[in-house]
Protein backbone atom coordinates (compact mmCIF):
# COMPACT_ATOMS: atom_id res chain seq x y z
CA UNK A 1 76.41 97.53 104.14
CA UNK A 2 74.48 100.44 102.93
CA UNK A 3 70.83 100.20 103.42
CA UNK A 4 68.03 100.76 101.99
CA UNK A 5 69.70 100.79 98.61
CA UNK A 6 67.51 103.18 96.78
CA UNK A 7 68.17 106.32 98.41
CA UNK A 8 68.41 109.75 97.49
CA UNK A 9 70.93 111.72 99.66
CA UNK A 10 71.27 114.75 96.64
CA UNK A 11 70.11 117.29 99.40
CA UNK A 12 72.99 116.21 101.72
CA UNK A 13 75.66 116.48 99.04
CA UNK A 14 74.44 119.72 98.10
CA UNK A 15 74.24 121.01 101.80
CA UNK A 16 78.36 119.45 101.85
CA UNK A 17 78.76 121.39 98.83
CA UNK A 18 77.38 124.49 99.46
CA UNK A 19 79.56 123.86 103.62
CA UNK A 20 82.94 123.82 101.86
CA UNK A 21 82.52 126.70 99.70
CA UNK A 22 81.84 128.95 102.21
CA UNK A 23 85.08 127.57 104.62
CA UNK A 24 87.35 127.04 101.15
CA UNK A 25 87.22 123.31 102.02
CA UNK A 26 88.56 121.08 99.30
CA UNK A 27 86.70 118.04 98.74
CA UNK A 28 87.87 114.72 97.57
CA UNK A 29 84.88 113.28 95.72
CA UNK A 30 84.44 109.09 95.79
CA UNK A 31 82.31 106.42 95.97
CA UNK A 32 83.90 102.97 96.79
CA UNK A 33 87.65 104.76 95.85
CA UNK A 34 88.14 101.75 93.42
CA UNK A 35 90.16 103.51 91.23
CA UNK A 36 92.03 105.94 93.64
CA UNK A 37 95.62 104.60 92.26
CA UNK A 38 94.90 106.96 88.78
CA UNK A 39 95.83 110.23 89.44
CA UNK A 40 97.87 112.36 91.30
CA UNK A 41 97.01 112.23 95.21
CA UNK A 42 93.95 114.40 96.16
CA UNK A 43 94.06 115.91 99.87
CA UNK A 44 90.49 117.27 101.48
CA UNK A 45 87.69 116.31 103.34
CA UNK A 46 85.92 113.59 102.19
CA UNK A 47 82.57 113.34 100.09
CA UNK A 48 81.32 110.14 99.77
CA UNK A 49 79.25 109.60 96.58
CA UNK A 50 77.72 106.17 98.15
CA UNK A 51 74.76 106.95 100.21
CA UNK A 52 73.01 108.82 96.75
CA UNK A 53 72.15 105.53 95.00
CA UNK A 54 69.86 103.44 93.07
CA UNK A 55 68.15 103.21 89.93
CA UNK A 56 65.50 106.29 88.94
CA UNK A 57 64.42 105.41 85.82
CA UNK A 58 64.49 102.25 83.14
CA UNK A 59 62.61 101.51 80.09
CA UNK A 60 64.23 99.05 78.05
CA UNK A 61 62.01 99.60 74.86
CA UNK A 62 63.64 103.16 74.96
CA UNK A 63 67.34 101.84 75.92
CA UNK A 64 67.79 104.16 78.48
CA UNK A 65 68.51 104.16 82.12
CA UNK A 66 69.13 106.62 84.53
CA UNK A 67 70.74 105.92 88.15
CA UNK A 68 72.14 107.69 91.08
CA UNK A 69 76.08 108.14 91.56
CA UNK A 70 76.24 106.12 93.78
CA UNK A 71 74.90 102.88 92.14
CA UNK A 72 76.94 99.91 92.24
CA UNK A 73 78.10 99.42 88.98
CA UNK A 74 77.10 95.16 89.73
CA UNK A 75 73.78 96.45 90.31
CA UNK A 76 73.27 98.48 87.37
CA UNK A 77 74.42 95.53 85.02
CA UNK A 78 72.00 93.14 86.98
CA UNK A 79 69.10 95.16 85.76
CA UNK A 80 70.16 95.09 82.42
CA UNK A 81 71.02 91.60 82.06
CA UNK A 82 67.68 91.10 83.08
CA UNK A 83 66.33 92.68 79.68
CA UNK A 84 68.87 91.24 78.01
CA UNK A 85 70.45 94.67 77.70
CA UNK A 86 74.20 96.00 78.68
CA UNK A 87 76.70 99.07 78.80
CA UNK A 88 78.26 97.73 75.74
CA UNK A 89 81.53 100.08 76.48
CA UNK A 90 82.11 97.65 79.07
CA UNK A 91 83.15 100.09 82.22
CA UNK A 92 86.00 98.15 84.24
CA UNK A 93 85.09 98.09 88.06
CA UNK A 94 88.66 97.11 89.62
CA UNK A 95 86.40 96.12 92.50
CA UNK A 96 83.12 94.52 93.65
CA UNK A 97 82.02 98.12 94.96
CA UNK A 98 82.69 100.53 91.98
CA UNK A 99 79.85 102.92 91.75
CA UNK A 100 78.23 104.58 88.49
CA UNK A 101 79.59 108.14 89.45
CA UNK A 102 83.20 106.37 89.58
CA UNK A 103 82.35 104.88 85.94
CA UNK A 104 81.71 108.69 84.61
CA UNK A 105 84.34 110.52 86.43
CA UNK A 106 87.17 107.87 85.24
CA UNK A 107 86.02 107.29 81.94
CA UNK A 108 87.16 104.08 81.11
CA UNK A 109 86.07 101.74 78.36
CA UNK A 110 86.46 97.78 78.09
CA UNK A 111 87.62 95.69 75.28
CA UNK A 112 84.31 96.63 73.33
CA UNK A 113 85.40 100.39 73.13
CA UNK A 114 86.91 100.39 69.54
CA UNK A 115 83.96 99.06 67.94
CA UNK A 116 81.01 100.28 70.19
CA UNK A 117 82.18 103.73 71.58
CA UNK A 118 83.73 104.81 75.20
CA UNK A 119 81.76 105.70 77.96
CA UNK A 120 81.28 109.56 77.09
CA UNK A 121 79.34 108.31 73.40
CA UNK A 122 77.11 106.82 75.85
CA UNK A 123 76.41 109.73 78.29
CA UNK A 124 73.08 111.20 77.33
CA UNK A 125 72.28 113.45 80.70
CA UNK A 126 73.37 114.52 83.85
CA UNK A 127 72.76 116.16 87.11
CA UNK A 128 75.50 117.78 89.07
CA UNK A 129 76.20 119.74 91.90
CA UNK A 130 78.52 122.80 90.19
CA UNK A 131 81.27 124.85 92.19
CA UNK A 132 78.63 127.65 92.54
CA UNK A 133 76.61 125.66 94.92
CA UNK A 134 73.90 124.48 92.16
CA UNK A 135 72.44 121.48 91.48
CA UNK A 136 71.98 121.68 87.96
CA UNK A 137 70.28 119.13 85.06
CA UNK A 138 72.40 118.94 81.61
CA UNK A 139 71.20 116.95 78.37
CA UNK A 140 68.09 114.63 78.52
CA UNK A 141 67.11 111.34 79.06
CA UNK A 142 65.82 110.44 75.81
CA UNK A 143 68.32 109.69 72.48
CA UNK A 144 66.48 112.21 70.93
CA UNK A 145 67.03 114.90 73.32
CA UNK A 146 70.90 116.72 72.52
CA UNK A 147 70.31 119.84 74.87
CA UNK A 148 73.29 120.03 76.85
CA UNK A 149 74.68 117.19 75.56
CA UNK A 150 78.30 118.56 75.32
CA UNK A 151 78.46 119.52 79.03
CA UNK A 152 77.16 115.92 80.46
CA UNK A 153 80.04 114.69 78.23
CA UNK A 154 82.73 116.54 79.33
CA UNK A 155 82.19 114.76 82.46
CA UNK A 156 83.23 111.81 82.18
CA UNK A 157 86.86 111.36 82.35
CA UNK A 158 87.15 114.72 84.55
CA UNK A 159 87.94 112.49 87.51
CA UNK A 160 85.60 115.04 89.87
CA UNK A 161 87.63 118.25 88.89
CA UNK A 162 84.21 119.76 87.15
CA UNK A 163 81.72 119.10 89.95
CA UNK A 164 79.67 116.09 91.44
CA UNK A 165 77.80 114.26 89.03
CA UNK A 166 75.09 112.71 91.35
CA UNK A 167 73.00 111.12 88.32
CA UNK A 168 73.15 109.95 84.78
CA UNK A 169 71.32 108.63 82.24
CA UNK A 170 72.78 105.91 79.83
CA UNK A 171 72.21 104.87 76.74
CA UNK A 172 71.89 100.77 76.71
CA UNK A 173 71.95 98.03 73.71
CA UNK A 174 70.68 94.62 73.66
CA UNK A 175 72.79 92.12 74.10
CA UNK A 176 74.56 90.14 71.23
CA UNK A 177 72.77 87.14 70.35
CA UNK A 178 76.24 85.20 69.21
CA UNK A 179 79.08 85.49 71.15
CA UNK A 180 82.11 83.29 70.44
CA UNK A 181 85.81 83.64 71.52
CA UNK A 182 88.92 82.06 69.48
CA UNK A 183 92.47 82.26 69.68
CA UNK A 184 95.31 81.93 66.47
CA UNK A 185 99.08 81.74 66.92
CA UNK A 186 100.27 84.74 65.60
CA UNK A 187 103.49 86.81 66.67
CA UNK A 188 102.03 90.77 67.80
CA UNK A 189 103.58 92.09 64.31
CA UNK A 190 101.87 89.61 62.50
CA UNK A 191 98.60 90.16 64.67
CA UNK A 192 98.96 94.21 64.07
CA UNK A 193 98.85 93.88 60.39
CA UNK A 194 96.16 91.24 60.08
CA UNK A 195 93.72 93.37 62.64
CA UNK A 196 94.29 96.45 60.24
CA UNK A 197 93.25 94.24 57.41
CA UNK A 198 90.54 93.13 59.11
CA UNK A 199 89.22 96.48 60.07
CA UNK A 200 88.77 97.39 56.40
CA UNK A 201 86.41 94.08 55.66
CA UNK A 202 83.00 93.36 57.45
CA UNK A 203 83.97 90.82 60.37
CA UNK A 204 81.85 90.75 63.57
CA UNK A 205 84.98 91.28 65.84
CA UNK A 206 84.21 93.09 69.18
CA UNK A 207 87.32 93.17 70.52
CA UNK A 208 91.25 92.00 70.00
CA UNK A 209 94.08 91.33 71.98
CA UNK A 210 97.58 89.79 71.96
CA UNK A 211 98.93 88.98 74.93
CA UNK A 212 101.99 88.24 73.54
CA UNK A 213 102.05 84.92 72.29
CA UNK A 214 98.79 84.44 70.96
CA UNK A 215 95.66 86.62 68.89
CA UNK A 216 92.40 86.57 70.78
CA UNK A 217 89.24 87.52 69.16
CA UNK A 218 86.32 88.14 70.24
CA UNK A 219 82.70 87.73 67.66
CA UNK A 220 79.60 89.44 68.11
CA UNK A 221 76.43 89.43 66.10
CA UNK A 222 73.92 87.07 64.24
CA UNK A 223 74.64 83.44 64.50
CA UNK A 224 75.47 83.19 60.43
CA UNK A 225 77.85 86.08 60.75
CA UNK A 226 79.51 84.75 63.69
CA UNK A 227 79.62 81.32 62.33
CA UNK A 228 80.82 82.20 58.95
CA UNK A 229 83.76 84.40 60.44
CA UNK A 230 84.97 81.39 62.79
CA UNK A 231 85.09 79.32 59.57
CA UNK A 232 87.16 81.80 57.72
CA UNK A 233 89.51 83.18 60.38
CA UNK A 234 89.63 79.19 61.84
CA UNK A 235 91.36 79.04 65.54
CA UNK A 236 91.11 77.90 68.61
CA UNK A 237 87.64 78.36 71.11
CA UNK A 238 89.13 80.99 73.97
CA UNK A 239 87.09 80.96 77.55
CA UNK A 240 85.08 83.90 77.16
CA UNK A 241 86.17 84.73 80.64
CA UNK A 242 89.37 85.86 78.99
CA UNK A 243 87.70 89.58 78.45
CA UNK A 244 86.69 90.16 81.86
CA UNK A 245 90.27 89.10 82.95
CA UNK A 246 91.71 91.36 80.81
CA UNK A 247 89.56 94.06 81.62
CA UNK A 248 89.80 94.30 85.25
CA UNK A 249 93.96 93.07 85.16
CA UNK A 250 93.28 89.80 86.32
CA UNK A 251 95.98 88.13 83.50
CA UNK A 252 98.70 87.06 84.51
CA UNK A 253 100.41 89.52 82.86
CA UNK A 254 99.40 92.81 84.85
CA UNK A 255 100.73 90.48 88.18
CA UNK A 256 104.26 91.03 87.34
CA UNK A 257 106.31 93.27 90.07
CA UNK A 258 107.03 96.43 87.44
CA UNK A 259 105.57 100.20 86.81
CA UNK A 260 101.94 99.38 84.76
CA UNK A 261 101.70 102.38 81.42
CA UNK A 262 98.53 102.37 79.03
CA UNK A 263 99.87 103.54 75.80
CA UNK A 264 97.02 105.09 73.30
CA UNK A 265 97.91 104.85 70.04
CA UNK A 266 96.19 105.91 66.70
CA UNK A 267 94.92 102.96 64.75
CA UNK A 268 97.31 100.56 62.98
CA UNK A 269 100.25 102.11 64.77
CA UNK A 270 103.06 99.49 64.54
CA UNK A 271 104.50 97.56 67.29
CA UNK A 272 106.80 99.98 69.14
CA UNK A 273 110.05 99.20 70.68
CA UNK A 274 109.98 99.58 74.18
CA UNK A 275 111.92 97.71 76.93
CA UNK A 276 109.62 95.84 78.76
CA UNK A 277 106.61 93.55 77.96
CA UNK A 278 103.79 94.91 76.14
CA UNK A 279 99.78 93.18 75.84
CA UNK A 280 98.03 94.64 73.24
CA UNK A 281 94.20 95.57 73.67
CA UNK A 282 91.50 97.86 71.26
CA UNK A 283 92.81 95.78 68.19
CA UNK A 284 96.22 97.45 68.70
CA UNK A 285 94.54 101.39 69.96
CA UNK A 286 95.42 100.55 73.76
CA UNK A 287 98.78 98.46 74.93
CA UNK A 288 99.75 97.97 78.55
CA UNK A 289 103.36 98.28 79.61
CA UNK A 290 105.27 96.44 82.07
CA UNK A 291 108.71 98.49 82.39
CA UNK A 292 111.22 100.17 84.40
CA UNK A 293 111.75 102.98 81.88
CA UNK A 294 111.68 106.32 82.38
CA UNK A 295 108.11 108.17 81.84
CA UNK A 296 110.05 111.00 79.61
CA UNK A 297 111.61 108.11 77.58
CA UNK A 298 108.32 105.54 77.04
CA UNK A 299 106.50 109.77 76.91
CA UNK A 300 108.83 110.56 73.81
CA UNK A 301 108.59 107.39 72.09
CA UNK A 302 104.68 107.11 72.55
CA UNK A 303 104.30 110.99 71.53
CA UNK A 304 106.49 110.40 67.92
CA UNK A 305 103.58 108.43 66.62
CA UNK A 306 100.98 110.79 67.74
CA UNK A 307 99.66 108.79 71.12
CA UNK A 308 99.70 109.56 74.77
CA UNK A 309 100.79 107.87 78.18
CA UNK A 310 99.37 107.38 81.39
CA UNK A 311 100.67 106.07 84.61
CA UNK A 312 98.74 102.93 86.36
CA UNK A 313 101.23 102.67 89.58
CA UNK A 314 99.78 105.17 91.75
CA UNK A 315 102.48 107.33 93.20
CA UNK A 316 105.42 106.59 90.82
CA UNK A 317 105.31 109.93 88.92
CA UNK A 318 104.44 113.05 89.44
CA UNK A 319 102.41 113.53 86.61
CA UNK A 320 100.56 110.24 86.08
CA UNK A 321 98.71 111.56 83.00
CA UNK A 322 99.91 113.26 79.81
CA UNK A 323 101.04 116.65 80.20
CA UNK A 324 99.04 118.89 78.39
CA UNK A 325 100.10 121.14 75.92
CA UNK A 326 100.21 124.93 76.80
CA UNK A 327 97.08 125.88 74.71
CA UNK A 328 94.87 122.52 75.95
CA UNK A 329 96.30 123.35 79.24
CA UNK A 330 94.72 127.16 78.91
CA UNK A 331 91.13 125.64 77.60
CA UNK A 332 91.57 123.15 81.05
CA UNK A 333 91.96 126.05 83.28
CA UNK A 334 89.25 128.05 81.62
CA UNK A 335 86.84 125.21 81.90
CA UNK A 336 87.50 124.58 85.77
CA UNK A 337 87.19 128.62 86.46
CA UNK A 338 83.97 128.28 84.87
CA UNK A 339 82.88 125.47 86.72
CA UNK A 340 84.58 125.17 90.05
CA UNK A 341 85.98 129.10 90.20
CA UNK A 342 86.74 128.21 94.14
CA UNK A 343 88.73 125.17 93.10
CA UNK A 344 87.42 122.96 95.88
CA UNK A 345 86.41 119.81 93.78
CA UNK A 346 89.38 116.82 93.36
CA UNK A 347 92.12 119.82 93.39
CA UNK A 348 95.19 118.59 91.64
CA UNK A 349 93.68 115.15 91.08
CA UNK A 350 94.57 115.56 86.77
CA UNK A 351 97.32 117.79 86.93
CA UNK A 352 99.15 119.94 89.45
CA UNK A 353 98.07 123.16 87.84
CA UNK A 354 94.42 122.54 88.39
């Protein structure tokens, strides 16, 4: 264990840093490496987010908090549940450990994301440790404050390719007062057309998914709204547990002994024909795969209605995400010259190129 937990290490990482620039020593940034199976394999020495941690700032009247990357994400949700406050894109962990720098660099969003935001719509400020051997403070850490806001932004979902984000500051919402979970019986085409009805009308859903048999909902808000939805859309109650499940691929479903693919998909994009067994998430916007098919096949069929494919069984492809386009592939190059010109941070960890 890690003590004291409220430590700042930012000089050390720097020093590491500033250490494998001048020997051209590529790094491979983590913290607890809970999500080391996205990605392509990353060779180089080692730099351990972990021993930077703990929380640096929080005033719930202002629903912000800042903390170091190295923060577990358990610990960071302790001290909001304490103010009745959360991360409402609801980060998945994948692991008791998963640190706050991990949440940023990955990018991932929960079953909340369609209706709340992902993590970047959260990001408000940053400090990280650039490829030039700076440590450098982009954005704020009020709402109010946009300078810089673009750059703390791109950071999450770079997977470490842009630098070491050793702090962030979050913006944080209180906490539903109504939460209620229900289930209907609905086949997934029925359940696709009735959640794009649904979107158009005011309903307090917070998230959807079909797991393949039946609709789960999810209903946020006031206790008349919530109450008066349950009424009208009738069901059965779900175990609210059923979210967290889903969200860090505890179902059932994700245990079965085939390739895992997230498919995202534009909004009311019909059920799509894929060999293999498909749970839908996001109201329809995010649908795991379990299948043997060929990435260039479940790539083309994905790409014809405008959405995009990653790989969640680490090692299976070469090229785990989407393969950029030539021109997004020129403005990713451009933007890790500008930022890591030696190219020692997560080389190759996105794509092969970079």
């Amino acid at each position: 264990m890690l003590e004291p937990y409220d430590m700042d290490d930012s000089d050390a990482l720097l020093e590491q840093v500033n250490q494998a620039l001048q020997n051209a020593t590529p790094l491979r940034i983590q913290g607890s490496n809970s999500k080391a199976f996205l990605g392509r394999i990353v060779a180089g020495e080692v730099l351990d987010t972990r021993t930077h941690r703990g929380i640096v700032s929080y005033d719930p009247t202002e629903l912000v908090i800042t903390a170091r990357c190295g923060t577990r994400l358990s610990e960071l949700a302790n001290v909001l549940d304490d103010a009745q406050q959360m991360l409402a894109c609801e980060p998945p962990s994948f692991g008791n450990d998963a640190t706050v720098g991990g949440m940023i660099a990955c990018g991932l969003s929960g079953p909340r994301r369609p209706w709340s935001g992902s993590v970047r719509d959260f990001v408000l400020g940053t400090r990280v440790i650039t490829g030039l051997g700076k440590h450098l403070r982009f954005g704020g850490e009020v709402m109010k404050n946009v300078a810089g806001y673009d750059l703390s932004r791109l950071m999450a979902g770079s997977f470490g390719a842009l630098g070491v984000v050793t702090e962030v500051s979050l913006k944080v919402l209180p906490k539903p007062r109504q939460c209620l979970s229900i289930s209907l019986e609905v086949d997934s085409d029925r359940a696709l057309l009735l959640l794009a009805e649904w979107g158009q009308q005011p309903l307090p859903i917070s998230a959807a998914s079909h797991d393949g048999q039946r609709l789960h909902l999810r209903l946020e808000g006031g206790e008349g709204s919530v109450a008066a939805a349950h009424d009208r859309l009738g069901g059965e109650l779900l175990d609210a547990s059923y979210w967290e499940d889903l969200n860090e691929h505890r179902l059932s479903f994700f245990d079965e002994d085939q390739p895992l693919w997230r498919l995202s998909l534009p909004h009311n994009t019909p059920r799509l024909s894929l060999p293999g067994v498909q749970l839908i998430d996001w109201g329809g916007a995010q649908r795991w795969l379990k299948s043997e098919a060929q990435a260039s096949f479940i790539r083309k069929i994905v790409s014809e209605v405008g959405g995009h494919v990653t790989c969640y069984s680490h090692g299976l492809i070469e090229s785990p995400f989407q393969p950029l386009p030539a021109a997004l592939m020129l403005y990713h190059r451009n933007l890790k010259q500008q930022l890591d010109p030696r190219g020692i941070f997560n080389p190759g960890r996105l794509y092969a190129e970079c």
